[in-house]
Structure formats: C-alpha cells, structure tokens
Protein backbone atom coordinates (compact mmCIF):
# COMPACT_ATOMS: atom_id res chain seq x y z
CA UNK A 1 9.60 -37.69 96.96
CA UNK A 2 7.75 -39.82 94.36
CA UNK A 3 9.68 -42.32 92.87
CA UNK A 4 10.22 -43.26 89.27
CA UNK A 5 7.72 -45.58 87.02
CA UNK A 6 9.09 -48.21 85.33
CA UNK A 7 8.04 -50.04 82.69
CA UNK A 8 10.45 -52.48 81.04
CA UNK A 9 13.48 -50.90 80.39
CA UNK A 10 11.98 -47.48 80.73
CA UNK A 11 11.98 -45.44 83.86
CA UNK A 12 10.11 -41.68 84.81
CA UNK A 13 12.40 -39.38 87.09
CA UNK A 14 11.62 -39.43 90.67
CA UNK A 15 8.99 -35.87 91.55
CA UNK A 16 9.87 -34.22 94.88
CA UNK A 17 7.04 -31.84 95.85
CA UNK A 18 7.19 -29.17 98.99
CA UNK A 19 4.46 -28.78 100.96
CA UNK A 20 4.38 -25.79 103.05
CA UNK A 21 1.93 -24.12 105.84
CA UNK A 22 -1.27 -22.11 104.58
CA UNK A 23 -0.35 -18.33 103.99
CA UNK A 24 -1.52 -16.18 106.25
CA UNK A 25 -4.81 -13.51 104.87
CA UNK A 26 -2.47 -10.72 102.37
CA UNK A 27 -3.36 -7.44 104.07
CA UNK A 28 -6.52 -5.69 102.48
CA UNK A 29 -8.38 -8.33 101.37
CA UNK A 30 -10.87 -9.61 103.83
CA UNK A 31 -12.92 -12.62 103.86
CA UNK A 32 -15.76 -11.00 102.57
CA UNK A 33 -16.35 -7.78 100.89
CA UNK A 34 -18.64 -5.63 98.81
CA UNK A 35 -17.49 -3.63 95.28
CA UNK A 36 -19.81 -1.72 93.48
CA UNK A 37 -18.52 0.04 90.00
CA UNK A 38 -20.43 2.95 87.93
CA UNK A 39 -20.23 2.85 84.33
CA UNK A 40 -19.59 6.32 84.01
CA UNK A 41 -19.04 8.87 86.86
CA UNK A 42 -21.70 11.42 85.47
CA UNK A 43 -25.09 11.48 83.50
CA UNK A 44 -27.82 13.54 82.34
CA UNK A 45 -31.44 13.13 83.94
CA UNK A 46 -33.48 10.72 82.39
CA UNK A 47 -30.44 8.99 80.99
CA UNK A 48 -29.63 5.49 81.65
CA UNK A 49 -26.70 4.44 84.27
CA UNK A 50 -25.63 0.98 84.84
CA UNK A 51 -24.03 0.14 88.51
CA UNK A 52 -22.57 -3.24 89.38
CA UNK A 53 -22.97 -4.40 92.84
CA UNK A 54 -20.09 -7.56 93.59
CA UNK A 55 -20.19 -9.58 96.91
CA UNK A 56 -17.14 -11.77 96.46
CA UNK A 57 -16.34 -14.19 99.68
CA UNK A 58 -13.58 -16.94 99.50
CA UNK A 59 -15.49 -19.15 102.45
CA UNK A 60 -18.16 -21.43 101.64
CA UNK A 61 -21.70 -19.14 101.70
CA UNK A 62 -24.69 -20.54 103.72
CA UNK A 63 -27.06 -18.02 103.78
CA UNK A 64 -26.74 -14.79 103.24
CA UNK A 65 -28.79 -10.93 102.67
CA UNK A 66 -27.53 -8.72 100.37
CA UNK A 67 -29.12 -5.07 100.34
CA UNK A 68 -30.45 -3.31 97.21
CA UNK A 69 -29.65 0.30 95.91
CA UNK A 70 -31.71 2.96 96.68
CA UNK A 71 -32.47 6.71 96.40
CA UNK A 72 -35.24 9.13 96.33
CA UNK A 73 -34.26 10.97 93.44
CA UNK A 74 -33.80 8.05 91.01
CA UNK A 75 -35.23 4.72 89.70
CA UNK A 76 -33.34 1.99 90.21
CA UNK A 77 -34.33 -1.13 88.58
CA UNK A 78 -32.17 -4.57 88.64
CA UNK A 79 -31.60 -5.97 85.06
CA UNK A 80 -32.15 -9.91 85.57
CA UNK A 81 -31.24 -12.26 88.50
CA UNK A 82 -28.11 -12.25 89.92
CA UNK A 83 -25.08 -14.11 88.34
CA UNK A 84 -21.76 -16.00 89.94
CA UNK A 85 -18.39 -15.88 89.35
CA UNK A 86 -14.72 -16.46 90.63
CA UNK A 87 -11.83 -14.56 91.19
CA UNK A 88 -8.25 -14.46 91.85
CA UNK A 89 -7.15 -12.02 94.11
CA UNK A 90 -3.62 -12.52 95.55
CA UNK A 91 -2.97 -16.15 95.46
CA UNK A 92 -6.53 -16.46 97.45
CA UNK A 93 -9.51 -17.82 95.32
CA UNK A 94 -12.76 -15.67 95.73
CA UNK A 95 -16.47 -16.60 94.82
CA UNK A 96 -18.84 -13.75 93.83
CA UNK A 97 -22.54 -12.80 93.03
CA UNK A 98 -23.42 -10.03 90.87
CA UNK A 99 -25.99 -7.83 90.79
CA UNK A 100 -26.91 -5.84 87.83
CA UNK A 101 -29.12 -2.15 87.94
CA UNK A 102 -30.06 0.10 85.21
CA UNK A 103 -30.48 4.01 87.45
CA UNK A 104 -32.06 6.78 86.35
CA UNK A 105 -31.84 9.99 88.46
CA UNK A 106 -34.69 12.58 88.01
CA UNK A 107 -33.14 15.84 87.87
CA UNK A 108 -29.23 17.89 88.48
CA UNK A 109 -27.80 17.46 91.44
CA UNK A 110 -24.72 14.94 93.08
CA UNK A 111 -26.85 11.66 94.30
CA UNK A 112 -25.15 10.24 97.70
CA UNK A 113 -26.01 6.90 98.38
CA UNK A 114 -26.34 4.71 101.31
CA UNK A 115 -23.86 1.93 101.82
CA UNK A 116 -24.71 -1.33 100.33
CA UNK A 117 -24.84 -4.01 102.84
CA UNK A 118 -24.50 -7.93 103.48
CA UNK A 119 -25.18 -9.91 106.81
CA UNK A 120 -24.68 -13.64 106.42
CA UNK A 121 -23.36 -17.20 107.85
CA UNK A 122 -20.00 -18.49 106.07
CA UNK A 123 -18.51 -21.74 106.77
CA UNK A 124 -14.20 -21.18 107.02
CA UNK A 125 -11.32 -21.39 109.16
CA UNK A 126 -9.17 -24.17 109.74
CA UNK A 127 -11.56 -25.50 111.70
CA UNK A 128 -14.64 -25.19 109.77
CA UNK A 129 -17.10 -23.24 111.92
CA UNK A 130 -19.75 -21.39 111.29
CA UNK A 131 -19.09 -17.52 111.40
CA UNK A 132 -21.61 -14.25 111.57
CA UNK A 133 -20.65 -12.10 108.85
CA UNK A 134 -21.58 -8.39 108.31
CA UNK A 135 -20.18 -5.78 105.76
CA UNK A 136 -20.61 -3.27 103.99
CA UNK A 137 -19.67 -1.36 100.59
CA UNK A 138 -19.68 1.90 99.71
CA UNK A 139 -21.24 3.56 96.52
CA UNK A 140 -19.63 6.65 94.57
CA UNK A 141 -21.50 9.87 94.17
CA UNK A 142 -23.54 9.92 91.26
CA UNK A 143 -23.46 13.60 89.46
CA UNK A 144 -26.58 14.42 87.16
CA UNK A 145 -25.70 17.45 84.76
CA UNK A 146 -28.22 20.19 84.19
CA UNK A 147 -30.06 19.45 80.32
CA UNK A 148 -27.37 20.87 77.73
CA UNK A 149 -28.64 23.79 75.77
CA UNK A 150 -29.40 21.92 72.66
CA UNK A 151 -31.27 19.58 74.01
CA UNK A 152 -33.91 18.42 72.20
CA UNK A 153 -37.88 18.48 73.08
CA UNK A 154 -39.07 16.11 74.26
CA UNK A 155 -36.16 15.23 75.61
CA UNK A 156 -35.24 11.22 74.95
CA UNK A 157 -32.07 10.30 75.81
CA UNK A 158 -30.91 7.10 74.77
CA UNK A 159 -28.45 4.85 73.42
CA UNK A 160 -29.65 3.52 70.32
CA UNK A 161 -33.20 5.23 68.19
CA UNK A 162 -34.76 2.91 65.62
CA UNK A 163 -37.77 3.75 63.91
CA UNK A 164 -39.44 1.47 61.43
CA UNK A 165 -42.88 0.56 59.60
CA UNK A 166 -44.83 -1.86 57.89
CA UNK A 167 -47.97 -1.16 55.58
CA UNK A 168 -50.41 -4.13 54.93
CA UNK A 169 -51.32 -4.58 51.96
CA UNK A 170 -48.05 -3.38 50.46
CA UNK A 171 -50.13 -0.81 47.58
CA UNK A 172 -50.26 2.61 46.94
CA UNK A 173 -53.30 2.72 44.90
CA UNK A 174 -56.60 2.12 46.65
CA UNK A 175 -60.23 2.32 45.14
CA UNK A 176 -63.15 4.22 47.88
CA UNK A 177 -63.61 2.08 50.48
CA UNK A 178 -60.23 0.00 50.39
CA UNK A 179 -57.94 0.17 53.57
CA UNK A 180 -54.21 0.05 54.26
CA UNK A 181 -53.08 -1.05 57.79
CA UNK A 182 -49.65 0.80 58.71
CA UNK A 183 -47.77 -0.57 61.72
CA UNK A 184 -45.12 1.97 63.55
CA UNK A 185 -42.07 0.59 65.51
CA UNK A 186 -39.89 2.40 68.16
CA UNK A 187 -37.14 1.10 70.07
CA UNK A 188 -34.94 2.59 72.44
CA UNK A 189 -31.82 1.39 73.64
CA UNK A 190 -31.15 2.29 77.48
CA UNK A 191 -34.82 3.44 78.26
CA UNK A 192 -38.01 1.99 79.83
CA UNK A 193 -41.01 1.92 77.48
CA UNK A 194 -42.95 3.73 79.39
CA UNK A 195 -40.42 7.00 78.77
CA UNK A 196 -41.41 6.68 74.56
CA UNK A 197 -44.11 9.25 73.70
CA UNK A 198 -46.77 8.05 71.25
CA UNK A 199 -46.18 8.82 67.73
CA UNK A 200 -48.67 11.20 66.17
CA UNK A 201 -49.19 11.56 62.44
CA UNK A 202 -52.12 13.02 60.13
CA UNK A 203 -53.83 12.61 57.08
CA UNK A 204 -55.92 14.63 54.70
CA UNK A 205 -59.28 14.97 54.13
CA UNK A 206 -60.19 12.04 51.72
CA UNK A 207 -58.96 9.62 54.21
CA UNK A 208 -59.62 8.47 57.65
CA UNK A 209 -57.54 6.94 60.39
CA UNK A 210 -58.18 4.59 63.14
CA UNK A 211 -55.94 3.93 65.73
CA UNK A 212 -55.54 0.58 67.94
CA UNK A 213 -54.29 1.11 71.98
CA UNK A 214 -50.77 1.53 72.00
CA UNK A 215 -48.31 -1.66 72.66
CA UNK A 216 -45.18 -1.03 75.23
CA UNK A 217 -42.56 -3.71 76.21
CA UNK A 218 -39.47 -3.28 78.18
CA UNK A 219 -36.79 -6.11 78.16
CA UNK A 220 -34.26 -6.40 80.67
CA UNK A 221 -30.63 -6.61 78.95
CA UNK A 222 -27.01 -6.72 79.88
CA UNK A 223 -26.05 -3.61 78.61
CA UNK A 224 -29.24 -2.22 80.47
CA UNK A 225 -33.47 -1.44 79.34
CA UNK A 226 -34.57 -2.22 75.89
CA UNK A 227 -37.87 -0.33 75.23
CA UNK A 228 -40.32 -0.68 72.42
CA UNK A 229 -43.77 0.98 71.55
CA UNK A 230 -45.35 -0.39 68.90
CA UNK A 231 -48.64 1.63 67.63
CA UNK A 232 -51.19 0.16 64.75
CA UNK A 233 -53.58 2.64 62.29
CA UNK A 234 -56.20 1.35 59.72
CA UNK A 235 -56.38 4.33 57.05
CA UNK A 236 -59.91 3.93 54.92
CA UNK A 237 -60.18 5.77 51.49
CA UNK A 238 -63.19 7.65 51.10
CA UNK A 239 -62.68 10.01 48.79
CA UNK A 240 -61.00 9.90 45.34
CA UNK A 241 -57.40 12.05 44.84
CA UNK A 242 -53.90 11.68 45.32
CA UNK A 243 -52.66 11.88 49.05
CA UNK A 244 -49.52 12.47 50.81
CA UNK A 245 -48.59 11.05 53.94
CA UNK A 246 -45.67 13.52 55.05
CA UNK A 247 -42.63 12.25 56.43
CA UNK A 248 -42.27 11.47 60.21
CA UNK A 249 -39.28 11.92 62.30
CA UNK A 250 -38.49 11.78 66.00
CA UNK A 251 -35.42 14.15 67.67
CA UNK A 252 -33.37 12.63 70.33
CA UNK A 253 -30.28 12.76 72.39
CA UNK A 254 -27.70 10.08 71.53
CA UNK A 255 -26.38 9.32 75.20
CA UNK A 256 -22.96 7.53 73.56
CA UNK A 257 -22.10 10.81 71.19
CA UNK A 258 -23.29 13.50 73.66
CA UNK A 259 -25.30 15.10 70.79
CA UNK A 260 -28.71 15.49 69.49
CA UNK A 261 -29.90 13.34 66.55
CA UNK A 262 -33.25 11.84 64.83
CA UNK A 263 -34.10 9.13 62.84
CA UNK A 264 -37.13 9.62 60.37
CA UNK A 265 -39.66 7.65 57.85
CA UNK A 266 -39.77 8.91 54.19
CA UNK A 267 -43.35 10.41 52.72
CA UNK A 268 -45.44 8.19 51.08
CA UNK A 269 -48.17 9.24 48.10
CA UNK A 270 -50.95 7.20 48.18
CA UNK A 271 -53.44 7.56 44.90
CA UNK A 272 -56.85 6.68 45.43
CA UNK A 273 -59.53 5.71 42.37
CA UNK A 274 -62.49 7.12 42.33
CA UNK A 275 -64.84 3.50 41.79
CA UNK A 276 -65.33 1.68 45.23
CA UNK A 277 -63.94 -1.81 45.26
CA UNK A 278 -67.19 -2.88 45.68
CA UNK A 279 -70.29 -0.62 44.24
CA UNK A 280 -73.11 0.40 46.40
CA UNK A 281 -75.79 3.31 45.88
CA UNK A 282 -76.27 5.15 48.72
CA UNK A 283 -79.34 7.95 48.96
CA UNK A 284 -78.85 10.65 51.03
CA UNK A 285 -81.92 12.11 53.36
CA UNK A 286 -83.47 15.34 52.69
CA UNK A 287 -84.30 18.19 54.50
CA UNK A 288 -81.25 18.29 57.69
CA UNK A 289 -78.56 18.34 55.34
CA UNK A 290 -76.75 15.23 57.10
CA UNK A 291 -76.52 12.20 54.94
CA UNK A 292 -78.61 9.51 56.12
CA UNK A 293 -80.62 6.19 54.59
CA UNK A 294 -84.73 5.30 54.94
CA UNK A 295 -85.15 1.72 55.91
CA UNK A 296 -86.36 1.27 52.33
CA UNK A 297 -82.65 2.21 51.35
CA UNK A 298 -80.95 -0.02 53.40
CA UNK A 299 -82.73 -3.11 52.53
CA UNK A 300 -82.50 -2.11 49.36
CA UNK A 301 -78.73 -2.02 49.37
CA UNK A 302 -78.40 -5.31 51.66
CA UNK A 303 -80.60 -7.10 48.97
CA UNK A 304 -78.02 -5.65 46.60
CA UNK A 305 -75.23 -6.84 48.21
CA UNK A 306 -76.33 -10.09 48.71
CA UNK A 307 -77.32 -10.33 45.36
CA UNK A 308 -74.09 -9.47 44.19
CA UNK A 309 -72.24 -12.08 45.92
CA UNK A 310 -74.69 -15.01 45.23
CA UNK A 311 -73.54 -14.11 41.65
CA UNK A 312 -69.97 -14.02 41.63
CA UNK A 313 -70.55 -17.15 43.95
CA UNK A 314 -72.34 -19.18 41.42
CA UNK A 315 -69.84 -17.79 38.59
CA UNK A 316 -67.00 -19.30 40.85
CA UNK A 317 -69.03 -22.78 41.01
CA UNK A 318 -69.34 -23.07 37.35
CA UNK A 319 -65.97 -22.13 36.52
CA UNK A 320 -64.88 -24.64 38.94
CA UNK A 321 -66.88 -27.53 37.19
CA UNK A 322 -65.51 -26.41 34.17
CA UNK A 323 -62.06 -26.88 34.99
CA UNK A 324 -60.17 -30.37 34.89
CA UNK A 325 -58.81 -31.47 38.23
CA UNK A 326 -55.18 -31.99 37.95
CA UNK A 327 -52.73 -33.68 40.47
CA UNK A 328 -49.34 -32.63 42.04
CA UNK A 329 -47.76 -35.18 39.63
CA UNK A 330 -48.36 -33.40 36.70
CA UNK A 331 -47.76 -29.64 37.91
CA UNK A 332 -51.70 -28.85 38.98
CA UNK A 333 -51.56 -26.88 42.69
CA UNK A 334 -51.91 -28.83 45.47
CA UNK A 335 -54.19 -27.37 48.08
CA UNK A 336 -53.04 -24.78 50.15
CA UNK A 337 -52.68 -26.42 54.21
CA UNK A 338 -52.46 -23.87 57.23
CA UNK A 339 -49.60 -26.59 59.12
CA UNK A 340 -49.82 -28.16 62.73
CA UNK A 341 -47.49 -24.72 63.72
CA UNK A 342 -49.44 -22.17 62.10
CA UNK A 343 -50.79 -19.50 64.56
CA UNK A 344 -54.55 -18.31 63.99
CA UNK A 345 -55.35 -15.22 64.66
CA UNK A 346 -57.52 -14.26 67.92
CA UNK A 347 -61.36 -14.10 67.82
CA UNK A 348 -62.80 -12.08 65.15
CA UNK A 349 -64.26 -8.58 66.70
CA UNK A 350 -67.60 -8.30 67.11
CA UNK A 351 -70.14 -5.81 66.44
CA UNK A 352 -70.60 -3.36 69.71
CA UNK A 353 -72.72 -0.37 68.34
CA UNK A 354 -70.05 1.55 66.71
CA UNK A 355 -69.69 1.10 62.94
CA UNK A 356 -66.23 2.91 62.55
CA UNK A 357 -64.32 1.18 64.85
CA UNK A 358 -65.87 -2.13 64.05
CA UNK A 359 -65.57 -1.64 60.20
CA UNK A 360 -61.84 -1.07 61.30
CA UNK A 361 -61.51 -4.13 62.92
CA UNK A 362 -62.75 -6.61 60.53
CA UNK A 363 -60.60 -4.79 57.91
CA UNK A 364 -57.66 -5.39 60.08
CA UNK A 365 -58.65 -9.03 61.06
CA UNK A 366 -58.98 -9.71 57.54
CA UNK A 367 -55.77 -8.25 56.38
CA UNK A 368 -54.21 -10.85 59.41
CA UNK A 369 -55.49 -13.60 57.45
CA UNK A 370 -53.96 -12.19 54.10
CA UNK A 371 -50.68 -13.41 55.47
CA UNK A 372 -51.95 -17.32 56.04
CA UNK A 373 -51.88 -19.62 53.97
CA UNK A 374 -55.14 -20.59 53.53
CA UNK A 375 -57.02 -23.81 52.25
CA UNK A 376 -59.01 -24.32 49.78
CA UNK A 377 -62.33 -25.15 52.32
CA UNK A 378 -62.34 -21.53 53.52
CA UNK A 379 -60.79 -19.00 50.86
CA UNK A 380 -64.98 -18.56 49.40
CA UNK A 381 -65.70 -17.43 52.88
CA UNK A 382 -63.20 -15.30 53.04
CA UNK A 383 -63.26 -13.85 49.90
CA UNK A 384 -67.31 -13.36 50.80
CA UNK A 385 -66.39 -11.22 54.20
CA UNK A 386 -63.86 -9.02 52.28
CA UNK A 387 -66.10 -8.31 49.78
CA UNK A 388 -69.16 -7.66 52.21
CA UNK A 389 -66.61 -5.85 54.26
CA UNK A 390 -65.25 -3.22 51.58
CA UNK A 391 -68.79 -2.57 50.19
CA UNK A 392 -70.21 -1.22 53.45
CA UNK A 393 -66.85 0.53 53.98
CA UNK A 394 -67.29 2.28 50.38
CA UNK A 395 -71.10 2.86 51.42
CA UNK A 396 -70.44 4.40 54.62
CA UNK A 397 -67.34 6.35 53.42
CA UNK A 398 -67.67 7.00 50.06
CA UNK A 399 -67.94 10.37 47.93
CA UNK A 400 -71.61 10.30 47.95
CA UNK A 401 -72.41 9.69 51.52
CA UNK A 402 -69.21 10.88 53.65
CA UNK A 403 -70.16 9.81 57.22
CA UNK A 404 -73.23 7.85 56.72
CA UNK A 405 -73.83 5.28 59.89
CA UNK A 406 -74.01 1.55 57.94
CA UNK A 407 -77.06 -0.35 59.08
CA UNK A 408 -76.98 -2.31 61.89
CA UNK A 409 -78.49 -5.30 60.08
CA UNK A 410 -75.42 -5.47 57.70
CA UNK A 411 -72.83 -4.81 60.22
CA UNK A 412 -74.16 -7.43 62.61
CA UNK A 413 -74.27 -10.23 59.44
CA UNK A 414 -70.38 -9.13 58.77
CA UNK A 415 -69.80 -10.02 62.40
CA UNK A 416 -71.79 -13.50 61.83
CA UNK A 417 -69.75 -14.04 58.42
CA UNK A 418 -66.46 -13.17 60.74
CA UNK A 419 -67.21 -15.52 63.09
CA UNK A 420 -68.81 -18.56 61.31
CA UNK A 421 -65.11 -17.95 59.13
CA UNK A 422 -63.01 -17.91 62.35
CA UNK A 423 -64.79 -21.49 63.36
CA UNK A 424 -64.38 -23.10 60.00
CA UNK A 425 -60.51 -22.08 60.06
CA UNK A 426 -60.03 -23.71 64.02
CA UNK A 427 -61.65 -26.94 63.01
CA UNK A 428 -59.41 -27.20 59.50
CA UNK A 429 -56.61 -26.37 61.58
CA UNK A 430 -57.60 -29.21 64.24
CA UNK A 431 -57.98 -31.98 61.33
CA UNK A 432 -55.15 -31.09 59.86
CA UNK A 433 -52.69 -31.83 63.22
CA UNK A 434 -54.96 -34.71 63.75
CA UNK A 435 -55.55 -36.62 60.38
CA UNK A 436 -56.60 -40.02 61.77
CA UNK A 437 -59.39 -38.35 63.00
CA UNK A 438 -60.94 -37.27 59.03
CA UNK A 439 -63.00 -40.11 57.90
C-alpha cells in the first residue's frame, strides 16, 4: 500500500498495487521465431513480388545470423538494410528485424522455397544466461502464371509507366545547320532498369540524329524497384522542309489492373528554313560524284569564318562604347553572376577524328551552358563557339554539300575555343566564391 500525500489540509488516497509472479510462456509463441509474408500469393514472370522476412525475439539479441531467400528460378534482391520494430503478442513484448526483397521468378511454374533460417546467442531467463538459439521459418509457395493471351510484346510488366521528354532549345523552327537536343525519360515502377528496352525513334531525310550511350538507374524503394532509362539525341537540320517527328508510344502490362496499357508522346512538326544560321560556301569536288573540298576551299572558308566573326566582334565593341553605363540604382542590368552553388558542366569534348559525333557534342555542351546564367566576362566567347559551331555544322550538313567531312583544322580550333571557354568559366566561378581574392 502507498500511503496518502499531504499537503496542508489536502490529502491523495492511499494506492494499493498487486504484484504477482511472471506468467508462464502462452502456448505457441516461442522465444524466438521467424514470419515471412507474400504480398500476393501469385504473379506473372517478370513481374515484381515483394516478401517480408520478420525475426521477432522477446530476449535481449547478442549476435545473431539470419539466412537470405533463395531460388534458382528467380531474382531475389533485398530492398535496403534491414529495419527494427516491436510487438505485442499476448501480454509478452517482442523485438523484431525486418528484411525487405523485391522477387522476380523467370518463368510458370509453383516456386518451393527453402526454409529461412536464424542461429544466434540471446541473453533471457530468470537468470540471465546466455542461450544457443536456432530456428527456422517457413516460406509459402510462390505460383508464376503462364503470360495471359493479351499480353503485350515486349512484355513489361510493371506497376506504374511514365514516359516523358524535354527538347533543348524549346523551337520548332530551325535554319540548316541549327540543332535541337531531345531528352527521353522512362520510369518503371516495380522493375529493375536493366528490364527497360531502349527507345527507338526515326527521322526523315533532311535531318540527322545522334544518339548519346544510354543512362539506367535502379533505386531501391519500400514498395519495391524503381527503374529509369534515360536516353539523349542531338537532331541537326540539314536540309530545308517541314518535318514530322511521329508520335512514340510504349505497350505494357499494368501489374495492379491485370491489363495491358501504354503511355505515349504526341508528334511534333518541326519546320526548317532554308538559310543556315551561319552562311558558308561550300564547293563540291568533281569527277567521283561525292562531295568533297580542295585545301584551297577550306582555307578559304576558315578565312571566311574568321573574318566573319572579327566583324560582328568589333561591331559588338563599338556598340558597347557607344552605350552609357548605367547602375542597378537606376534600373540598368546588373551583371549576370554564375553563384558559389552553380554546377559547371563537365569538360568540353574534344576533337577525336570524327566530325559527326564531335560536331554533336559541342552542340550539346553548348546548349548545357544555355541554361547558366552566364557573366558578362564570358558570354563573347560563347557567343564566338556557337557561331563557329553552327557554321561548320551548316557547311558540313547543308543542302549543297550533304555529308561533306569539315576540315580538321576548323574542328580542332572549335575544340581550342571549347576549351579555352570551359577555363575562363572555372576561374570566374572560383573568384566569385572567393572575392577577397580579386584585386
């Protein structure tokens, strides 16, 4: 019995409290044991089927080894580390880990599985020793269902489809020689990467497509495998018209209705102007028919080039000079900064031998600085490379040369001008996060 509290004239009730002896073990539940739970009894192969393994104990855990799922006919991979928890189970307090596996079985058939099991040292009793444990849990029968009829092909089976895109720059009207980078997104919800097919598309003649290696992630979830493929094409005008890029879709089997579905990406006319962005004559050879340049030519047309841009870059100078300076104050524009959290983009690419796929590159490179904001310092050097850039795209692709090999000379200085613009962007950057270090 506790007595009352008083205080004053105040008093609490006196408590009486029982204690009794520690109830014996209920029957059926064992100092340690194993559970392990399917989300669904059945699934289709290829498709995605969580199992939960449980150890729950209600001594204290030393050390312990807890066996992993496994089968011939399926992939089993765990989803994360394991997690803890507690449960009641008839007046008697358990502690648990769980363990988490996404399984994929390979083809029809009922999957039997080996028991799951645990071999450890747990600290109980009344007296508190130290006891050998060893036990093991049994996993149900896993039945795989032959393909249904309308199954689609390929066959993808998954929880959630998105498709999605992104074009850079955002135009549908291009000029010979211009560029549009178009970026293709595909997640899946309940499958690995690795199961998403590349996407395929095509264009007409009048344009060209590059394609970058193909990106794959797979993140590990609750709810199971979270794939993505993620594919990158530069498309270069060379010839004028108006082009359609037809519609693209992908077929699939939506695991959570049991029925087949797709998800698409609309059609997209793109109109291309017959004047390159940037003009260049180009001669063709005689003779073999294929359309090639004398050296004479190709100086010629570097000379012209160069030329060109030593103009517009003394017509930017003087209209500079000409124009007042005006502050922040009074509603002038402030240089542009690129910020201490700004992220560059990687190394410029470098000439290797192959004009294509480095023309392709530096468009792409250039288009990732599009998206920067850029100072002052380093927008004529950029403006230079995308001009120098576009005019030996419109020479090498253009109506009156289709597939004509740039020269070497000029492609090499675009990889200079790439590079010399990639250093002068690093060390703004670098005095811009450390300003006590600018005189």
């Amino acid at each position: 019995v506790i007595p009352p509290i008083r205080w004053r004239d105040q008093s609490t009730s006196p408590l009486t409290i029982q204690v009794t002896d520690t109830p014996a073990t209920p029957t059926g539940t064992p100092p340690v044991f194993i559970e392990a739970e399917w989300d669904a009894p059945t699934a289709l192969p290829g498709e995605q089927r969580l199992l939960q393994v449980r150890l729950l104990f209600r001594e204290d855990l030393t050390q312990g080894e807890l066996s992993h799922p496994d089968h011939p006919d399926a992939q089993v991979i765990q989803l994360g580390n394991q997690t803890d928890f507690t449960r009641l189970i008839n007046g008697q307090r358990y502690h648990g880990r769980l363990r988490r596996y996404a399984v994929f079985a390979s083809k029809p058939g009922t999957l039997e599985w080996a028991p799951i099991t645990f071999r450890g040292l747990l600290l109980g009793g009344p007296a508190r020793t130290l006891r050998k444990r060893s036990v093991t849990g049994t996993i149900a029968p896993l039945t795989i269902l032959p393909l249904p009829d309308n199954a689609p092909v390929p066959w993808l089976p998954a929880r959630a489809l998105s498709l999605s895109e992104r074009w850079s720059p955002e135009v549908t009207t291009l000029k010979v020689g211009d560029s549009l980078t178009r970026d293709i997104r595909l997640e899946a919800r309940g499958l690995d990467a690795s199961a998403l097919n590349e996407v395929t598309w095509q264009v007409d003649e009048g344009l060209r497509l590059y394609s970058t290696p193909v990106q794959r992630h797979t993140r590990h979830t609750s709810d199971g495998l979270v794939g993505t493929l993620t594919q990158s094409w530069t498309l270069v005008a060379t010839r004028p018209g108006r082009y359609r890029i037809p519609p693209l879709e992908i077929q699939w089997w939506d695991a959570r209705k049991h029925a087949p579905a797709s998800v698409q990406l609309s059609a997209r006319t793109i109109v291309v102007e017959g004047a390159p962005t940037t003009p260049l004559e180009v001669n063709s050879g005689a003779g073999s028919g294929t359309p090639s340049r004398s050296p004479e030519t190709s100086v010629w047309i570097w000379q012209a080039a160069t030329g060109m841009l030593a103009i517009l870059t003394l017509g930017l100078l003087y209209r500079l000079r000409q124009t007042p300076q005006t502050s922040s104050t009074t509603g002038g524009r402030p240089a542009l900064r690129l910020g201490p959290k700004s992220d560059l983009p990687p190394a410029p690419p470098a000439y290797q031998g192959d004009p294509a796929a480095f023309l392709s590159a530096a468009r792409h490179w250039l288009d990732l600085l599009a998206d920067l904001a850029l100072p002052d310092s380093v927008c004529g050097q950029l403006e230079e490379a995308d001009r120098l850039q576009r005019a030996l795209d419109a020479a090498a692709y253009g109506p009156d040369c289709p597939g004509a090999r740039p020269d070497a000379s000029q492609l090499s200085a675009l990889a200079s001008k790439l590079k010399a613009l990639h250093r002068n962007l690093k060390r703004t950057k670098k005095n811009e996060e450390s300003p006590e270090l600018q005189e």
